[in-house]
C-alpha atoms as a PDB file:
ATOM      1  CA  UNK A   1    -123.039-139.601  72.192  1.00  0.00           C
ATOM      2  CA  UNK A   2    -126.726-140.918  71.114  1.00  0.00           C
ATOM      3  CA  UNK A   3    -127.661-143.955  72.294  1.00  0.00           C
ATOM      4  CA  UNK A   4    -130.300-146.346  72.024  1.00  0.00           C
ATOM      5  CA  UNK A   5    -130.988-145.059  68.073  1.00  0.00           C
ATOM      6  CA  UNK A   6    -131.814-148.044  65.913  1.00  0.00           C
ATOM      7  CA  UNK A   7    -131.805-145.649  62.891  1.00  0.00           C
ATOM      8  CA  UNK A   8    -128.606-144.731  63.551  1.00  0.00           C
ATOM      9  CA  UNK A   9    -126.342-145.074  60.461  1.00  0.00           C
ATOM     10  CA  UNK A  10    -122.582-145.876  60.039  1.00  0.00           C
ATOM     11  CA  UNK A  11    -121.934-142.016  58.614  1.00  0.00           C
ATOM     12  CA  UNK A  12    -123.757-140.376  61.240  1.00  0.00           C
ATOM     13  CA  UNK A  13    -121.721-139.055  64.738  1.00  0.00           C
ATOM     14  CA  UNK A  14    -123.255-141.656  67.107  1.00  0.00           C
ATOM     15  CA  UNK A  15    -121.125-144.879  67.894  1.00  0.00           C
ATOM     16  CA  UNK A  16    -123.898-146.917  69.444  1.00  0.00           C
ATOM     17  CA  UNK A  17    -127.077-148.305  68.756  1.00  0.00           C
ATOM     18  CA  UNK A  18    -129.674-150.870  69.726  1.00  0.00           C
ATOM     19  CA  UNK A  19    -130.289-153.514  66.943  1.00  0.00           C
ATOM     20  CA  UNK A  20    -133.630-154.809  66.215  1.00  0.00           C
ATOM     21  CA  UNK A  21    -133.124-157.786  68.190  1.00  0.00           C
ATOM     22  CA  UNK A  22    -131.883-155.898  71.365  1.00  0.00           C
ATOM     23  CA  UNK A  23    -128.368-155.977  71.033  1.00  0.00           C
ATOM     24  CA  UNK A  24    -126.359-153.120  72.010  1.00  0.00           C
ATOM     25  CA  UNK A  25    -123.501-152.390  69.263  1.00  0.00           C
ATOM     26  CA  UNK A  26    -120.820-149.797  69.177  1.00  0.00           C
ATOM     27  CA  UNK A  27    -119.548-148.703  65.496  1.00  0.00           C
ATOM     28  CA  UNK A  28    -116.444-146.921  65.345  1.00  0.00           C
ATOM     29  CA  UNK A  29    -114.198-145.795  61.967  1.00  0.00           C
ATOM     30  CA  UNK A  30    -110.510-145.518  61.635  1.00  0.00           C
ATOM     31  CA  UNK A  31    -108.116-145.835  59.230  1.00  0.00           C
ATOM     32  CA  UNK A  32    -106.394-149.353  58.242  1.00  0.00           C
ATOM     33  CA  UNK A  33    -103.108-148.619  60.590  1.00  0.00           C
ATOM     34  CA  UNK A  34    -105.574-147.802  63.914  1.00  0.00           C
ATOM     35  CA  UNK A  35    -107.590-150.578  62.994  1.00  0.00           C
ATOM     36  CA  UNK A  36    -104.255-153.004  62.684  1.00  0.00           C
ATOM     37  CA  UNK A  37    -103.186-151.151  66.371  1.00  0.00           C
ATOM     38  CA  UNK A  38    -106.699-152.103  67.943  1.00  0.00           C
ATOM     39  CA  UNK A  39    -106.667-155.007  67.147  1.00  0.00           C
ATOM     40  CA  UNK A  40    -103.732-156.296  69.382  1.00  0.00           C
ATOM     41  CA  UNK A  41    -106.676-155.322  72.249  1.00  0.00           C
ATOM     42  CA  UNK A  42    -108.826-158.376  73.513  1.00  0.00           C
ATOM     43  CA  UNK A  43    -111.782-156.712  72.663  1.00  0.00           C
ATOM     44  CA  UNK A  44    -113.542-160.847  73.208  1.00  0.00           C
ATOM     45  CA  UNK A  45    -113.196-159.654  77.104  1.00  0.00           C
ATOM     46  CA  UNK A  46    -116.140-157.170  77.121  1.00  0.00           C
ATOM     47  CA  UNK A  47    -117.955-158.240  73.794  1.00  0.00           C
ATOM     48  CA  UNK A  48    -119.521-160.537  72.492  1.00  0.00           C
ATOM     49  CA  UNK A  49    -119.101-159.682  68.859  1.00  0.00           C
ATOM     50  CA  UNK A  50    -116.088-158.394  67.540  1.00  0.00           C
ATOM     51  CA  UNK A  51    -115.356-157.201  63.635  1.00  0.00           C
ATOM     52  CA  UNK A  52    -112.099-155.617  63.098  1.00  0.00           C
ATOM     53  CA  UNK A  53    -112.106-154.679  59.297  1.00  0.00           C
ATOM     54  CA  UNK A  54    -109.328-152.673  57.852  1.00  0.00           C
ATOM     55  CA  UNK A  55    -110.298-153.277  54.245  1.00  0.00           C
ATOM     56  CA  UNK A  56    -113.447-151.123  55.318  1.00  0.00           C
ATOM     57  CA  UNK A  57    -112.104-148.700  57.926  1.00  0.00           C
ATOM     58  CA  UNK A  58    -114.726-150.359  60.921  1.00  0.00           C
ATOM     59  CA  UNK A  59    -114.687-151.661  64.142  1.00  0.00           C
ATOM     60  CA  UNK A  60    -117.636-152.861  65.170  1.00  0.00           C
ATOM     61  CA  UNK A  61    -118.283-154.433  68.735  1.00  0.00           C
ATOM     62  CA  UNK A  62    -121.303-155.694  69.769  1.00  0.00           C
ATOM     63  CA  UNK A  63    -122.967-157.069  73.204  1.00  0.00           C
ATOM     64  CA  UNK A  64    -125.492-159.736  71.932  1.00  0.00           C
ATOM     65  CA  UNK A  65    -128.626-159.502  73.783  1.00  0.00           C
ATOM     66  CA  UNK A  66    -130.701-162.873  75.420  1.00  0.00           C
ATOM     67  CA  UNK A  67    -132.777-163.096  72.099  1.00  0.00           C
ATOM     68  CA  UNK A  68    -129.936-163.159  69.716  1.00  0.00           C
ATOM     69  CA  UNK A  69    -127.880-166.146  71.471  1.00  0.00           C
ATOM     70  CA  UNK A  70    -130.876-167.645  71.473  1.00  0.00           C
ATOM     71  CA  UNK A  71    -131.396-167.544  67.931  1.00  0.00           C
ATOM     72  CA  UNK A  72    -127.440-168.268  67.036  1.00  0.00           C
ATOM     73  CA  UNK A  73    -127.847-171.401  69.527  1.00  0.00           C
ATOM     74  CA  UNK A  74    -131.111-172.231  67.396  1.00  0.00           C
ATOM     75  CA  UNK A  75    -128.939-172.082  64.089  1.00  0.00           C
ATOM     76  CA  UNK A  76    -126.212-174.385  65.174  1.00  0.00           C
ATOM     77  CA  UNK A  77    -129.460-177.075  65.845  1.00  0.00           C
ATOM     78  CA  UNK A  78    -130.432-176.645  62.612  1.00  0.00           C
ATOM     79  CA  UNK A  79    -127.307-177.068  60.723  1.00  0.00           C
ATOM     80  CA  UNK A  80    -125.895-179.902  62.686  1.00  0.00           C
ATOM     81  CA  UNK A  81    -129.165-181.656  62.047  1.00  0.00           C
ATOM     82  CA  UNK A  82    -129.075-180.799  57.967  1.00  0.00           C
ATOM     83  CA  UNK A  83    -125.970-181.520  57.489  1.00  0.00           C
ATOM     84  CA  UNK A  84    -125.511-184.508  55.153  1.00  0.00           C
ATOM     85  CA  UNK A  85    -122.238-186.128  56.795  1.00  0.00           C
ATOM     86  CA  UNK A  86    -121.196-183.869  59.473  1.00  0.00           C
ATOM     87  CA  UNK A  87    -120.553-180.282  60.860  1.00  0.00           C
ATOM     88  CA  UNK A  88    -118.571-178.138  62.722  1.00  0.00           C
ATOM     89  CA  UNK A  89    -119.028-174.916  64.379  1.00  0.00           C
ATOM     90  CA  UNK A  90    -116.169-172.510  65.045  1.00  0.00           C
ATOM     91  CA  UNK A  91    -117.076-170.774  67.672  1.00  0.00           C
ATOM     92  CA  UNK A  92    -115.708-166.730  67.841  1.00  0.00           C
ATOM     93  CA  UNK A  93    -113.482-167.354  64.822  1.00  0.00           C
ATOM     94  CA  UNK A  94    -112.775-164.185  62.888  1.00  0.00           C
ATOM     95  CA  UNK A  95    -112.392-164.904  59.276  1.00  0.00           C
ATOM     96  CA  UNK A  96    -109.804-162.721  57.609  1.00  0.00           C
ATOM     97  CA  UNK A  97    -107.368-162.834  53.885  1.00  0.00           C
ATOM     98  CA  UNK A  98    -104.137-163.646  54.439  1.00  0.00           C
ATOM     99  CA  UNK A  99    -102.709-160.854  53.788  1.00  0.00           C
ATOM    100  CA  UNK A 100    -105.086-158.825  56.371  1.00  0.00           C
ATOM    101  CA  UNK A 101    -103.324-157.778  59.672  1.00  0.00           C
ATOM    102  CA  UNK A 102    -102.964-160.161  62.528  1.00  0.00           C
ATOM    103  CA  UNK A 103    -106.013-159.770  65.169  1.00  0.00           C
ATOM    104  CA  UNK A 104    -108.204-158.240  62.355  1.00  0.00           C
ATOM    105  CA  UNK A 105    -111.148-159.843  60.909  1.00  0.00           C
ATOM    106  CA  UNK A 106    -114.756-160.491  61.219  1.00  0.00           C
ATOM    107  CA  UNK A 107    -116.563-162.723  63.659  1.00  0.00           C
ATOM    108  CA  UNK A 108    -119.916-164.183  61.856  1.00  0.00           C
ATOM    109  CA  UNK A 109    -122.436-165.208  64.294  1.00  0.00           C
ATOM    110  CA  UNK A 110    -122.098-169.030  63.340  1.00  0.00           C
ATOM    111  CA  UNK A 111    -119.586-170.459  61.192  1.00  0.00           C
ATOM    112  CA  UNK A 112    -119.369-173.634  59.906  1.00  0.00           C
ATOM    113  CA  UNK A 113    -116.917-176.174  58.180  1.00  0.00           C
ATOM    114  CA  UNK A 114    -119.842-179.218  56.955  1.00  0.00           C
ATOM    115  CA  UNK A 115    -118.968-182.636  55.187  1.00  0.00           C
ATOM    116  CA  UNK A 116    -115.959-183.064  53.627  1.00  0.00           C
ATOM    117  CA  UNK A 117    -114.022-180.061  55.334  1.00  0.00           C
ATOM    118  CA  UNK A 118    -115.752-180.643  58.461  1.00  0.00           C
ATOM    119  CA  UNK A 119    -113.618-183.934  58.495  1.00  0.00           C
ATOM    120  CA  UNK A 120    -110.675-182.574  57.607  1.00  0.00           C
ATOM    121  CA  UNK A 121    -111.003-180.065  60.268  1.00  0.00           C
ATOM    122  CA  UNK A 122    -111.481-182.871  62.945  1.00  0.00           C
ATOM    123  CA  UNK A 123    -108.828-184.410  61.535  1.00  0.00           C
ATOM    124  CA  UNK A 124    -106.099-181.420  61.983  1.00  0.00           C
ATOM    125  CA  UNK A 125    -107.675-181.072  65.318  1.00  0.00           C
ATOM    126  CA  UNK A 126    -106.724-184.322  66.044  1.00  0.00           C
ATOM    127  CA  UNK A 127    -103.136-183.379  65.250  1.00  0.00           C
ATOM    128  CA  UNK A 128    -102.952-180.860  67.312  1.00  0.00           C
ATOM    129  CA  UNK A 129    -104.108-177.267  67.376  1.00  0.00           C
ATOM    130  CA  UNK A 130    -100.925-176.007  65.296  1.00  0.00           C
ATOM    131  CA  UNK A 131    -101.908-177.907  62.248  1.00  0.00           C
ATOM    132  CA  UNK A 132    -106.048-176.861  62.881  1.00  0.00           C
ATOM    133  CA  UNK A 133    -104.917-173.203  63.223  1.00  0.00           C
ATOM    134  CA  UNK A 134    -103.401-173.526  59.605  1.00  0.00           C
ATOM    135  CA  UNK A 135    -106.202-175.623  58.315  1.00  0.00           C
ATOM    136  CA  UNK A 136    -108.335-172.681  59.313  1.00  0.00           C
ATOM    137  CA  UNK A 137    -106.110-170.264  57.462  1.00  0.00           C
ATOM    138  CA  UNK A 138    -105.646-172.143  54.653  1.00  0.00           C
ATOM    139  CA  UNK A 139    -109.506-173.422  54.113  1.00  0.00           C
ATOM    140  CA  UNK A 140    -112.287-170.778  53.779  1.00  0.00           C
ATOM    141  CA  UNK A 141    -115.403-171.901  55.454  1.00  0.00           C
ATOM    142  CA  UNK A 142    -119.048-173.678  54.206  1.00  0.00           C
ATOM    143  CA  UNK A 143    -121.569-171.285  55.346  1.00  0.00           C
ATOM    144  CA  UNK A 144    -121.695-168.131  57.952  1.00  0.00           C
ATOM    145  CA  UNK A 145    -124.811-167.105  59.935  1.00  0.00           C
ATOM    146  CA  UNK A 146    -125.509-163.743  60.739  1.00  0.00           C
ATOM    147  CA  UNK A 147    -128.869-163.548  63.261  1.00  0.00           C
ATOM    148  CA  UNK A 148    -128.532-159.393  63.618  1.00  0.00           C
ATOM    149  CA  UNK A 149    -128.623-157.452  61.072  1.00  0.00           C
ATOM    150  CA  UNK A 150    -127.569-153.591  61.474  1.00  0.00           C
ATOM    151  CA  UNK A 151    -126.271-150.944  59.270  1.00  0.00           C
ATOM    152  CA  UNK A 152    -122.426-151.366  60.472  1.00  0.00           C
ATOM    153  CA  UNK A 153    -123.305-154.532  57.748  1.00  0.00           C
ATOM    154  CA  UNK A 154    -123.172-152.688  54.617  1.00  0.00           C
ATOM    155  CA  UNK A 155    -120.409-154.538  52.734  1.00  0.00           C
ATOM    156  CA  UNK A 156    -120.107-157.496  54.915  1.00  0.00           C
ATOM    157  CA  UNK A 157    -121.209-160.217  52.521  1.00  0.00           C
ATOM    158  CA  UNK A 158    -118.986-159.217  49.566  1.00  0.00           C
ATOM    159  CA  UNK A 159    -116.193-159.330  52.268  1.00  0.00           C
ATOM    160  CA  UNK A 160    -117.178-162.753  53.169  1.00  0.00           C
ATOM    161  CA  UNK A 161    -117.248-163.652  49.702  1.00  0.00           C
ATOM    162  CA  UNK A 162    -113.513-161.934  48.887  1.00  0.00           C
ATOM    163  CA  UNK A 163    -112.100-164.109  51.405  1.00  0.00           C
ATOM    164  CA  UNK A 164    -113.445-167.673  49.882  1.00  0.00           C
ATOM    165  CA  UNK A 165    -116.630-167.910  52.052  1.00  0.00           C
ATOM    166  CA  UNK A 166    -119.291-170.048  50.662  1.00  0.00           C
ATOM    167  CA  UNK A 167    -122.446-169.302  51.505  1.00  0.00           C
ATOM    168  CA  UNK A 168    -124.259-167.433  53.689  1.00  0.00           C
ATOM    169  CA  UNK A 169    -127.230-166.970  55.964  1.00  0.00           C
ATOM    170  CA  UNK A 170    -128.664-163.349  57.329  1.00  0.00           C
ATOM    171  CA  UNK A 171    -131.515-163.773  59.849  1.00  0.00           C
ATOM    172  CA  UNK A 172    -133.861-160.651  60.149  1.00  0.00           C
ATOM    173  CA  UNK A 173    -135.919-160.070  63.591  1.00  0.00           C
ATOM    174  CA  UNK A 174    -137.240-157.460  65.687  1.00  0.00           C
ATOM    175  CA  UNK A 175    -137.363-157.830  69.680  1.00  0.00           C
ATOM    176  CA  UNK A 176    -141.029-158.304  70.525  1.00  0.00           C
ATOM    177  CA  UNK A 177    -142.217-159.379  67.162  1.00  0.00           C
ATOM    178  CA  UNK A 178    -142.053-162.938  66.769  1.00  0.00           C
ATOM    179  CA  UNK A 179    -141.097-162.519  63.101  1.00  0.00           C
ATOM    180  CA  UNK A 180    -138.439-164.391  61.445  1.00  0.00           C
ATOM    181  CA  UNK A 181    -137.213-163.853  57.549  1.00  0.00           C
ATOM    182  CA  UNK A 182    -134.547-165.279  56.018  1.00  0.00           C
ATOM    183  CA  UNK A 183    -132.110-164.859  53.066  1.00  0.00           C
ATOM    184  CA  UNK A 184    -129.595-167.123  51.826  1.00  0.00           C
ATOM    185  CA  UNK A 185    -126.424-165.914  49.194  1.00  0.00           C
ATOM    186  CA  UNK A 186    -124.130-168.283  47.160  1.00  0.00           C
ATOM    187  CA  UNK A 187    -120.639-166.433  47.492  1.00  0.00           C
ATOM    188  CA  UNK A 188    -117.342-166.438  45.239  1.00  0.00           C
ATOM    189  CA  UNK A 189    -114.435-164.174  45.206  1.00  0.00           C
ATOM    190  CA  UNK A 190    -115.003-160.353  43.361  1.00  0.00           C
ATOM    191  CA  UNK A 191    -118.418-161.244  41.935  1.00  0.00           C
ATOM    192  CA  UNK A 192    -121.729-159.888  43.982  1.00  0.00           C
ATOM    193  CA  UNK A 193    -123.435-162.174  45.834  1.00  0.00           C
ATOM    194  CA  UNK A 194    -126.281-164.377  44.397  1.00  0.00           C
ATOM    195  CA  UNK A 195    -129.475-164.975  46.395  1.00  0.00           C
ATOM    196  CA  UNK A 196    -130.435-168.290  46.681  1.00  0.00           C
ATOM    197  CA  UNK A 197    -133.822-169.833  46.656  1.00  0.00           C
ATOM    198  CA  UNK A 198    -132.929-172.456  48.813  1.00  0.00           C
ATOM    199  CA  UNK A 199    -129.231-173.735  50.371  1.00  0.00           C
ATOM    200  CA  UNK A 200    -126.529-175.159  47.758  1.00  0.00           C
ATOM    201  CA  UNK A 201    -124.396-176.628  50.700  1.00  0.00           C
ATOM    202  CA  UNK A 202    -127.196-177.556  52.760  1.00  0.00           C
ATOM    203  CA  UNK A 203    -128.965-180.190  50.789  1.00  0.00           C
ATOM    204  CA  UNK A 204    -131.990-177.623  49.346  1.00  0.00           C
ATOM    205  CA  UNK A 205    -132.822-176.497  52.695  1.00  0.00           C
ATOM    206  CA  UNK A 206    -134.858-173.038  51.884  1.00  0.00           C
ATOM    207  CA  UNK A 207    -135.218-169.801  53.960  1.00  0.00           C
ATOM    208  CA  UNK A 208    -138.935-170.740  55.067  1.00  0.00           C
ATOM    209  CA  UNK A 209    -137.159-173.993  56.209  1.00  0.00           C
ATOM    210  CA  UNK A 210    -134.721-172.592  58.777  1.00  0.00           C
ATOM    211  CA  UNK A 211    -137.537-169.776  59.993  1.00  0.00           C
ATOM    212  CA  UNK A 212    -139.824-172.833  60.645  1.00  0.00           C
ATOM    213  CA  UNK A 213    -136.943-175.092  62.209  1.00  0.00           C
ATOM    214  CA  UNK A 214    -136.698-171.896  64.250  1.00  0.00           C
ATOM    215  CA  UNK A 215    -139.487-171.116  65.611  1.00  0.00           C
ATOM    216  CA  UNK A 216    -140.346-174.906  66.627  1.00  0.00           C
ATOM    217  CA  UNK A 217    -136.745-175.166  68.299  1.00  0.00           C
ATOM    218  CA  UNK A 218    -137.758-172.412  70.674  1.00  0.00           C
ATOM    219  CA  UNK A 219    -140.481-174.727  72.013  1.00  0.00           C
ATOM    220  CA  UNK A 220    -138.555-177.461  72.576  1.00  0.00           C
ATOM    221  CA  UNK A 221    -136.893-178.487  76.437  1.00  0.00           C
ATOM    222  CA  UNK A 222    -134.921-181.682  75.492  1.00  0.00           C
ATOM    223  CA  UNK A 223    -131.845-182.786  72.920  1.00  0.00           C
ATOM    224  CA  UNK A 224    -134.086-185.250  71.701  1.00  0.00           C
ATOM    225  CA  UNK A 225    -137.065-182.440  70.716  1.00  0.00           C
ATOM    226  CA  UNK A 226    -134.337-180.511  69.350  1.00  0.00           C
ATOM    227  CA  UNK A 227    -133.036-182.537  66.652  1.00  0.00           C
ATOM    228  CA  UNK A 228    -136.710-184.441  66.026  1.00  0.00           C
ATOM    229  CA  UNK A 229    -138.369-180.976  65.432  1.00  0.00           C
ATOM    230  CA  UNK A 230    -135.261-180.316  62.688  1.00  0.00           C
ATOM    231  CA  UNK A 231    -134.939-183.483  61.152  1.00  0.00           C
ATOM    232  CA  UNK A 232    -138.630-183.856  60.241  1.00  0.00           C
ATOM    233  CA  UNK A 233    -137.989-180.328  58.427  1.00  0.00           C
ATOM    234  CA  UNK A 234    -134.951-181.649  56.626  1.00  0.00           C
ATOM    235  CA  UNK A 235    -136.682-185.195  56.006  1.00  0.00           C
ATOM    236  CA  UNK A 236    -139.632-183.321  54.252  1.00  0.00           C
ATOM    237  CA  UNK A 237    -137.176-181.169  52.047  1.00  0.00           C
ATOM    238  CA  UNK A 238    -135.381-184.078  50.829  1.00  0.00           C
ATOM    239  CA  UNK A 239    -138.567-185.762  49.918  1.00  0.00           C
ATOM    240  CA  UNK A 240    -139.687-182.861  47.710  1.00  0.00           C
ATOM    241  CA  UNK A 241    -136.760-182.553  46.502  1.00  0.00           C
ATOM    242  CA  UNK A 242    -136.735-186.422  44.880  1.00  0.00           C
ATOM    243  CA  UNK A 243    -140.151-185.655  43.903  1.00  0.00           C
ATOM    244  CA  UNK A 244    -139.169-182.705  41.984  1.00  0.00           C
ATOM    245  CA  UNK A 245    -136.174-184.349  39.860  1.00  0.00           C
ATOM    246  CA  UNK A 246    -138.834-187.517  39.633  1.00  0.00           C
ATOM    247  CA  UNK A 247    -141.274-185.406  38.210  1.00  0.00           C
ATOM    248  CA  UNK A 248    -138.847-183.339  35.823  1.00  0.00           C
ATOM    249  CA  UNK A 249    -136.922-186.601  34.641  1.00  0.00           C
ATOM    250  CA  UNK A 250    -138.234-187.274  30.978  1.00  0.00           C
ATOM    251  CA  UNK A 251    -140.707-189.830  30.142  1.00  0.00           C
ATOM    252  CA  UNK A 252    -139.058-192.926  28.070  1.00  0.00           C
ATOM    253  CA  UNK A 253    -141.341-193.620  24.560  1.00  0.00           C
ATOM    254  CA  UNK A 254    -141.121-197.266  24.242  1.00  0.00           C
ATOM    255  CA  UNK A 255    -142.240-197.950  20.406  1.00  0.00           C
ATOM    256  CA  UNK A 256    -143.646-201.970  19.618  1.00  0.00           C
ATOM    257  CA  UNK A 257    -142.855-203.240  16.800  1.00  0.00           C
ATOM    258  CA  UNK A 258    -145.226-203.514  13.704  1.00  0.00           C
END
């Protein structure tokens, strides 16, 4: 079995590669009734990353190196601080349809509920975790983050999207680089995705936005830098976004009388 192979492809015989930001991930296919029969297995006990998708025939596990924690960590900073009311992570949730087996799913590096049905989540919680469970079942989620992209991806976001997702986030790195890109896509149900020029649940945040927010949270020691270093981002996006709509509203002709 190759190893190591960041080339390596989902058709190809090897089951594990390196990912470009270090992570180790194992790629396996099977057929919908092995992948329904694996997933009764706590795969969560040896990986960090698990996707268990018998729509596509793929289990993928993946061990997430230093750098790619690091960077969801980053991403939960700079939500939380853009959100406009509130936000909530759900941390290791696998999103699946209903009528998907039990276990299955994927697991999206960071997934959010924000405003409105970050409330309402809170709210269940507060319940008790019966009713959050099937608040969680019932309620597709805001926006998913994905830091590591690799081929076992192909088909990922239109899953997402099939299963009421509404936006989402891919990150692209390489170990050693520095470089950050971005791309956002507005979701829906058995239409492709739609790139997105900047965030429609996020308040106009743009790609360049969450690369810079980024790269500065990587500098910073304390809470406080943390949330400063995002919130000036987010303050300077909402301020060109008033001055856009300002300067697109239409000028008022005010005729005097003769």
């Amino acid at each position: 079995m190759a190893a190591d192979d960041a080339s390596t492809g989902i058709g190809s015989p090897a089951t594990m590669h390196t990912g470009p930001l270090g992570s180790v991930v194992h790629v396996l296919r099977a057929d919908a009734g092995t992948v329904a029969e694996l997933a009764r297995i706590d795969w969560n006990r040896w990986f960090g990353r698990v996707c268990l998708d018998a729509v596509r025939g793929l289990v993928v596990l993946m061990a997430p190196s230093l750098l790619h924690e690091h960077l969801s960590a980053t991403l939960d900073d700079v939500v939380d601080a853009a959100a406009t009311r509130a936000s909530t992570r759900l941390r290791s949730a696998r999103l699946r349809a209903p009528h998907d087996p039990p276990g299955t799913g994927m697991e999206p590096d960071c997934a959010f509920y924000l405003d409105e049905r970050a409330e309402a989540y809170r709210a269940a919680l507060v319940e008790g975790e019966a009713a959050a469970e099937v608040f969680f079942e019932r309620t597709p989620l805001d926006l998913v983050v994905e830091v590591e992209i690799t081929h076992a991806d192909a088909g990922k976001i239109e899953r997402y999207g099939d299963i009421g997702v509404r936006e989402l986030w891919q990150l692209h790195g390489r170990k050693g680089t520095g470089d950050l890109r971005a791309e956002f896509f507005a979701l829906q149900p058995g239409t492709p995705p739609r790139p997105l020029a900047a965030s429609a649940v996020l308040d106009g945040l743009t790609p360049d936005d969450v690369c810079e927010a980024a790269r500065r949270l990587r500098l910073c020691v304390s809470r406080a830098e943390r949330t400063e270093a995002v919130a000036r981002i987010v303050r300077r996006r909402l301020r060109a976004s008033v001055r856009v709509r300002d300067e697109g509203a239409p000028y008022r002709v005010f005729l005097s009388g003769g």
